[in-house]
Protein backbone atom coordinates (compact mmCIF):
# COMPACT_ATOMS: atom_id res chain seq x y z
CA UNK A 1 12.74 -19.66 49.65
CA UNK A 2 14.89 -20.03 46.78
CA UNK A 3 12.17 -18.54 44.56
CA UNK A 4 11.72 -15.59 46.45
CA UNK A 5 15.40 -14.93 46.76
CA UNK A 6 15.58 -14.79 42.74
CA UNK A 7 12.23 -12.52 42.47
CA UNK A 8 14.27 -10.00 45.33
CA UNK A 9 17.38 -10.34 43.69
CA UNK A 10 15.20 -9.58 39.93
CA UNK A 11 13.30 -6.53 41.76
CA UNK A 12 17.00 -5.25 42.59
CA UNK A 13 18.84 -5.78 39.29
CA UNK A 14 19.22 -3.35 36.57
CA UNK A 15 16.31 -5.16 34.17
CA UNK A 16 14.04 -4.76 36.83
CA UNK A 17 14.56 -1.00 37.18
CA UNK A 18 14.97 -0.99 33.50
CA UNK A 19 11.56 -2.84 32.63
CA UNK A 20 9.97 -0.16 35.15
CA UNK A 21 11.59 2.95 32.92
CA UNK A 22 10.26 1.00 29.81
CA UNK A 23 6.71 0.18 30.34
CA UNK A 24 4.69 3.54 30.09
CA UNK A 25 6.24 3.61 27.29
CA UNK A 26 5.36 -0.17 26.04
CA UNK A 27 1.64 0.50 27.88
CA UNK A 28 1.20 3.80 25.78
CA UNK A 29 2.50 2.47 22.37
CA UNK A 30 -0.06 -0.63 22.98
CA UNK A 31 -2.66 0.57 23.74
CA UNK A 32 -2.61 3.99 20.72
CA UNK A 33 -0.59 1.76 18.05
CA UNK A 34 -1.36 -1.72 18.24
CA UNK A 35 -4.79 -1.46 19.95
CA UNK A 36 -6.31 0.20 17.27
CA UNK A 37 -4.41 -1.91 14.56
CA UNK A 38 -5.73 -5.11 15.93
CA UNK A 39 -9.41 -3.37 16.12
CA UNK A 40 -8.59 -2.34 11.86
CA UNK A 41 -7.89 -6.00 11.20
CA UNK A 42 -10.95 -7.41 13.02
CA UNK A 43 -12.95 -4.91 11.21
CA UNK A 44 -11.37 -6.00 7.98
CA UNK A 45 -12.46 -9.85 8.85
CA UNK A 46 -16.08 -8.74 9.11
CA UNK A 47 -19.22 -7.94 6.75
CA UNK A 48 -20.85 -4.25 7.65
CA UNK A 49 -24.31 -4.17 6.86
CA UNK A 50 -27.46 -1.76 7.27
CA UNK A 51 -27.73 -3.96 10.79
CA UNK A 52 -23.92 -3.38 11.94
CA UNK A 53 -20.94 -5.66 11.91
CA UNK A 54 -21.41 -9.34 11.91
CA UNK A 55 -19.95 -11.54 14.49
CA UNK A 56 -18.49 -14.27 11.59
CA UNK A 57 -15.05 -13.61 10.52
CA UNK A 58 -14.29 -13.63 6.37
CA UNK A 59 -12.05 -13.38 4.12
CA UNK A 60 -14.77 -11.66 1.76
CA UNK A 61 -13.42 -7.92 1.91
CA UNK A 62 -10.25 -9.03 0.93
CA UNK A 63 -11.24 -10.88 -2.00
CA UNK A 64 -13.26 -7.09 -3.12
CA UNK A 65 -10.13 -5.95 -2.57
CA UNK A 66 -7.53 -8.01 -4.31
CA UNK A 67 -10.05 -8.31 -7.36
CA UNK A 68 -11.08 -5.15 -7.97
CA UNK A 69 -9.95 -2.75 -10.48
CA UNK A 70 -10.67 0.44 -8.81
CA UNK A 71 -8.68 -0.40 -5.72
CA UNK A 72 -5.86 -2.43 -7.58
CA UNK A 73 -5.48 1.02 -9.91
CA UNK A 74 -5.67 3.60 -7.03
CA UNK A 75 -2.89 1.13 -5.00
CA UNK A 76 -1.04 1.45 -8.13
CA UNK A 77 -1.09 5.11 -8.24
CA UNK A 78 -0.44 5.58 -5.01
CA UNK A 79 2.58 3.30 -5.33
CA UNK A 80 3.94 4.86 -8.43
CA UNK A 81 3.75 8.70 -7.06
CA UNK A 82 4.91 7.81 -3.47
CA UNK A 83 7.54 5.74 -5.82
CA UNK A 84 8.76 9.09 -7.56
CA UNK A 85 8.14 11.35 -4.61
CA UNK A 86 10.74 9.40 -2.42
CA UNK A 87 13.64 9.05 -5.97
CA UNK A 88 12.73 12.76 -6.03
CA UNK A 89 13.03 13.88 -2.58
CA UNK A 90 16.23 11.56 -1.82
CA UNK A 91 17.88 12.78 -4.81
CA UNK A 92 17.78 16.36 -4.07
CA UNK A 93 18.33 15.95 -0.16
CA UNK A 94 21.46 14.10 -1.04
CA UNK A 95 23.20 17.38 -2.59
CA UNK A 96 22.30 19.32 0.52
CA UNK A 97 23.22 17.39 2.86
CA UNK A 98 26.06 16.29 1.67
CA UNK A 99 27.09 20.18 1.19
CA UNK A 100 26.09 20.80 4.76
CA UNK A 101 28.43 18.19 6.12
CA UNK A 102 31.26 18.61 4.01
CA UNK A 103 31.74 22.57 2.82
CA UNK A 104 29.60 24.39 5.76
CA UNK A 105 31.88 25.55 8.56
CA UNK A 106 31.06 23.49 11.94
CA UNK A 107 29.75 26.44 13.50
CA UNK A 108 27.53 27.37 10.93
CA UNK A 109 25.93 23.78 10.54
CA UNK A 110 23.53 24.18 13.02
CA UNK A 111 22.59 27.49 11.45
CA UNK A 112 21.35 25.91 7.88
CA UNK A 113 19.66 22.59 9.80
CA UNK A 114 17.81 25.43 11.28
CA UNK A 115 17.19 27.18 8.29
CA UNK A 116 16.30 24.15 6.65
CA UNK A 117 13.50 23.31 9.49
CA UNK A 118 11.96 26.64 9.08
CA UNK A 119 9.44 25.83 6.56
CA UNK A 120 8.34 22.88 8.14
CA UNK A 121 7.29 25.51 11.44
CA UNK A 122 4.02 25.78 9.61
CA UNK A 123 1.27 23.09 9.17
CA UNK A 124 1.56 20.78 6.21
CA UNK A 125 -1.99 21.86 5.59
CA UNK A 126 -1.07 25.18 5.06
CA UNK A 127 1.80 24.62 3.04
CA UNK A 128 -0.25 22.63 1.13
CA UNK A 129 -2.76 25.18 0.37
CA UNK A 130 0.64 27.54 -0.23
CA UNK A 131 1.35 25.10 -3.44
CA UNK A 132 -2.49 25.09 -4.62
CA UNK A 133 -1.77 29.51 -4.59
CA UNK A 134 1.37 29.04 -6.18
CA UNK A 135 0.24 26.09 -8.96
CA UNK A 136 -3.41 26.83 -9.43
CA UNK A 137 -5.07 28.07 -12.87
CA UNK A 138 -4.85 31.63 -11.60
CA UNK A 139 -1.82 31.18 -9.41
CA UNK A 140 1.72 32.86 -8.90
CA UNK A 141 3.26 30.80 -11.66
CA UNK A 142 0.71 31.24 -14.09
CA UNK A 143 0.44 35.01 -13.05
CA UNK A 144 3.63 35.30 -13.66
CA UNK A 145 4.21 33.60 -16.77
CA UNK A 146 1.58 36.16 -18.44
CA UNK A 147 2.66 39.16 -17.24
CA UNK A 148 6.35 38.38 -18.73
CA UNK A 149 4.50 37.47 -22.01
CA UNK A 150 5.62 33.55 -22.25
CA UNK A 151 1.88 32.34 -22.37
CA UNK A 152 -1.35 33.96 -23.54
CA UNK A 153 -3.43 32.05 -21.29
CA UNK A 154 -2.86 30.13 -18.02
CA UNK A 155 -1.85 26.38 -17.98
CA UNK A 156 -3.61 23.42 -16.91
CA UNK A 157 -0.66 21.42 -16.89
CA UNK A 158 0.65 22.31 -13.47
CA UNK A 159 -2.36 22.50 -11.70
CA UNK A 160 -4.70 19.08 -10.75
CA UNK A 161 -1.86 17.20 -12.13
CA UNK A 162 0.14 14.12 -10.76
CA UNK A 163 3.19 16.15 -11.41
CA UNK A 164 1.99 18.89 -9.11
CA UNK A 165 1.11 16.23 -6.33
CA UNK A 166 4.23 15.02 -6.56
CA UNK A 167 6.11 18.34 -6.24
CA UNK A 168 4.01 19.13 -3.17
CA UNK A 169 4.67 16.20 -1.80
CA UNK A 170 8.47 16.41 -2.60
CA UNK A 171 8.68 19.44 -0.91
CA UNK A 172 6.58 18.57 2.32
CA UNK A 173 8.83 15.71 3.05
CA UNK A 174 12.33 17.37 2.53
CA UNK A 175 13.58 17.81 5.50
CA UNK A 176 12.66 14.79 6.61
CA UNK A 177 14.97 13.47 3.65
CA UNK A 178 17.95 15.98 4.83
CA UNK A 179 18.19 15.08 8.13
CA UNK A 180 18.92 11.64 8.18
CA UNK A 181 21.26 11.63 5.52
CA UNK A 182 22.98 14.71 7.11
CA UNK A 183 23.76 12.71 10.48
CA UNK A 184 24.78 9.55 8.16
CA UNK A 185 27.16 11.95 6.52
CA UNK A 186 28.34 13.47 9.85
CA UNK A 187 29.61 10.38 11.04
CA UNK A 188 31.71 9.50 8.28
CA UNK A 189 35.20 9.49 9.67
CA UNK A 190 37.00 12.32 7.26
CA UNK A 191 40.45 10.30 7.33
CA UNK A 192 38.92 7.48 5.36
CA UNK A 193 38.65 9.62 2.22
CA UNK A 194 41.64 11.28 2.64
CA UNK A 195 43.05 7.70 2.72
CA UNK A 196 41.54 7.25 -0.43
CA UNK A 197 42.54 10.39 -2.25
CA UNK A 198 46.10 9.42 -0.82
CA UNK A 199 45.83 6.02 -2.51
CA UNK A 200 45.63 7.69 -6.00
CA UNK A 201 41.30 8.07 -6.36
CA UNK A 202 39.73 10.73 -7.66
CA UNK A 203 37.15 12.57 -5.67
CA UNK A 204 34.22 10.95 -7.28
CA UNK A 205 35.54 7.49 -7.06
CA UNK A 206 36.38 8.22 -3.34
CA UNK A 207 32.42 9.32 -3.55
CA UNK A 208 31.51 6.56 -5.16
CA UNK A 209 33.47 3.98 -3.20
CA UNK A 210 33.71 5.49 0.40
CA UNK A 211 31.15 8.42 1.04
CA UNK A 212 28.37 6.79 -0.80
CA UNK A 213 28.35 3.17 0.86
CA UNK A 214 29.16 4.61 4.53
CA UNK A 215 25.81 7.06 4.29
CA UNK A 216 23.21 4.43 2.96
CA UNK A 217 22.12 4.11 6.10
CA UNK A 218 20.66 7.45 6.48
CA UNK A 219 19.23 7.32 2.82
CA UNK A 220 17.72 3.81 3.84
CA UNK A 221 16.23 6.29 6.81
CA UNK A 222 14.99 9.00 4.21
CA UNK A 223 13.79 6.37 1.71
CA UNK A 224 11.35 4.56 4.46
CA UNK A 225 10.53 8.09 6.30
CA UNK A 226 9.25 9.74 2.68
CA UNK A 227 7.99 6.43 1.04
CA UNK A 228 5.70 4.98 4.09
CA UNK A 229 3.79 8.16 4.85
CA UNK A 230 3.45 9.56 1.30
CA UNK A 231 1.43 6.33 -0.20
CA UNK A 232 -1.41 7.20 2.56
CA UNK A 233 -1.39 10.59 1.68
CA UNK A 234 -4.91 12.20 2.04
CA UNK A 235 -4.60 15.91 1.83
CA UNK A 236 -2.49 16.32 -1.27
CA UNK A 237 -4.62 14.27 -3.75
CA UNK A 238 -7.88 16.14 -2.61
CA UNK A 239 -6.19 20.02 -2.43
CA UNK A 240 -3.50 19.61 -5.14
CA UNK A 241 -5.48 17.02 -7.18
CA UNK A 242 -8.71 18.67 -6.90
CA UNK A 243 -10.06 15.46 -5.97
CA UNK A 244 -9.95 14.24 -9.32
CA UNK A 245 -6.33 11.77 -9.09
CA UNK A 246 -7.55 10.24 -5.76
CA UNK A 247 -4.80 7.89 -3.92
CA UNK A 248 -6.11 4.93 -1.83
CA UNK A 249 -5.99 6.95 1.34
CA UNK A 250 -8.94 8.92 -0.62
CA UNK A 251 -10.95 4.93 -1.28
CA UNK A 252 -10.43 4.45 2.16
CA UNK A 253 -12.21 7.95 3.39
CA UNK A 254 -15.03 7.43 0.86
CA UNK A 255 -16.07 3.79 1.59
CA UNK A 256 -15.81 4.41 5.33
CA UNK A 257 -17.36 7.72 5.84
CA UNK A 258 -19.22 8.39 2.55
CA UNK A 259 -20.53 4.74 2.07
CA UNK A 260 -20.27 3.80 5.33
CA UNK A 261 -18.50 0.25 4.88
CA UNK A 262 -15.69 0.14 7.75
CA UNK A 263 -14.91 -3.65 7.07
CA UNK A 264 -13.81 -2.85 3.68
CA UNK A 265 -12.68 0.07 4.14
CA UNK A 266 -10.63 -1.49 7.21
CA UNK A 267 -9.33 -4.43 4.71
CA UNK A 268 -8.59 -1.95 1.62
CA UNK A 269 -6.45 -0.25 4.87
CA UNK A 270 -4.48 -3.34 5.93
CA UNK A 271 -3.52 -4.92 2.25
CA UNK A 272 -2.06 -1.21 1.91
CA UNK A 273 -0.43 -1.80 5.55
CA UNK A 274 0.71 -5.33 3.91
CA UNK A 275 2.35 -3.39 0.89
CA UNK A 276 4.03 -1.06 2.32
CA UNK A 277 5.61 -3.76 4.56
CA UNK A 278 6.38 -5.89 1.88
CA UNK A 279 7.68 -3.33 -0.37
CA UNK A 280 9.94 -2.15 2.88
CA UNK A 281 11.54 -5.36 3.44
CA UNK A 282 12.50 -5.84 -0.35
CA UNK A 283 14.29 -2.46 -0.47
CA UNK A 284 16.17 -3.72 3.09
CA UNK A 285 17.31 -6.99 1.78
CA UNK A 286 18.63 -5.66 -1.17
CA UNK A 287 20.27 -2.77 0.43
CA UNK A 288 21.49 -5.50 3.08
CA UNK A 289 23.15 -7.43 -0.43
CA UNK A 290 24.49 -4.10 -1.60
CA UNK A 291 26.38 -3.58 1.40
CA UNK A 292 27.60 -6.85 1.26
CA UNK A 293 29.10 -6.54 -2.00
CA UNK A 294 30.81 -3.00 -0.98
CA UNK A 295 32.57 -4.62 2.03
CA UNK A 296 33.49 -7.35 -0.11
């Protein structure tokens, strides 16, 4: 009696009706996120032969992995532009946002956050193909260099370049860079640096001091939102690389589809997974310590 009493009295409560608002949610994100994720790392734990997949589990593919050069240098590319792409990005959202919050009129805000969406209306294909026009060997840059007489002949430098890759990429992910960094800035609370400029600072130590520490956590945001998504990059390597700076997201495609390995392909996919996750958490901790010192 007493048991059913508590399961009426759960059915009636507010985590009941709260569990019940939660789980198509929780059913939906298992079965399209983790589902598949848990079907990558069995894959990864298997041997794919002429045959099929083998029922044995191994640690095999990951060995491949860990020891070969081609992967370890493509993970290390992909790293190092991703790397620059997000100190890129987050260095030039900063400046925008920060003049959005603090020297655009409050009715005009939501006019330049629109403005600033606009570009991203289109698909990132197409605006990648946009940068291939603009950077290619007989592009708008290029074009337009020679007809103003700078250069006899067009450069190779800015097309098929990591450079060009990475100011694709830089671009693609901007707004997703602004935005979070924009609402960190919104929320300062403007009587704090007043406070500040009151106690004798200067405006960039009030920056430095105030502004700068309260925001982190959208530029955490922007850091994790550029950083994750641009190391698996796929399109930009093949269109802006010409297929000739491939990124690991580019291994991945070839051994799967072209060579027709998913286990390795599906392990080369979760030690990336397992670096990103790792490299994640580092950049939290120590942001956690840097906070810790500003409060201090």
């Amino acid at each position: 009696m007493e048991q059913g009493a508590a399961r009426g009295r759960f059915r009636n409560s507010e985590a009941a009706n709260g569990l019940a608002l939660v789980s198509p949610t929780a059913i939906y994100a298992i079965l399209l996120l983790a589902a598949p994720l848990a079907a990558v790392v069995l894959y990864s734990l298997m041997v794919d032969s002429k045959v099929g997949l083998s029922s044995g589990l191994t640690f095999d593919n990951y060995l491949k992995v860990w020891t070969g050069r081609i992967d370890q240098a493509l993970m290390l590319r992909s790293l190092t532009v991703s790397s620059v792409v997000t100190l890129v990005t987050v260095l030039l959202a900063y400046p925008v946002a920060y003049f959005v919050s603090f020297h655009v009129k409050p009715e005009r805000k939501s006019m330049w956050i629109f403005l600033i969406t606009i570009p991203f209306w289109t698909s990132y294909l197409i605006r990648v193909f946009l940068w291939k026009v603009i950077l290619g060997y007989n592009g708008v840059v290029n074009s337009g260099l020679m007809s103003l007489g700078i250069i006899d002949e067009p450069l190779t430098i800015i097309n098929y370049s990591l450079g060009s890759m990475i100011m694709t990429l830089a671009h693609a992910y901007a707004a997703f860079a602004i935005l979070p960094i924009f609402v960190s800035l919104e929320k300062i609370d403007r009587s704090l640096l007043e406070a500040g400029q009151d106690l004798g600072e200067s405006k960039l130590m009030t920056f430095i001091r105030v502004t700068l520490p309260l925001s982190m956590p959208g530029v955490i945001a922007a850091v994790l939102i550029v950083f994750i998504p641009t190391i698996g990059d796929y399109v930009t390597p093949e269109l802006i690389g010409g297929g000739k700076l491939p990124m690991i997201a580019n291994r991945i495609e070839a051994i799967m589809l072209k060579q027709n390995d998913k286990a390795l392909g599906s392990a080369i996919a979760v030690t990336a997974m397992l670096i990103v996750t790792v490299v994640s958490v580092v950049f939290l901790l120590l942001n956690r310590r840097f906070l810790k010192g500003q409060s201090k």
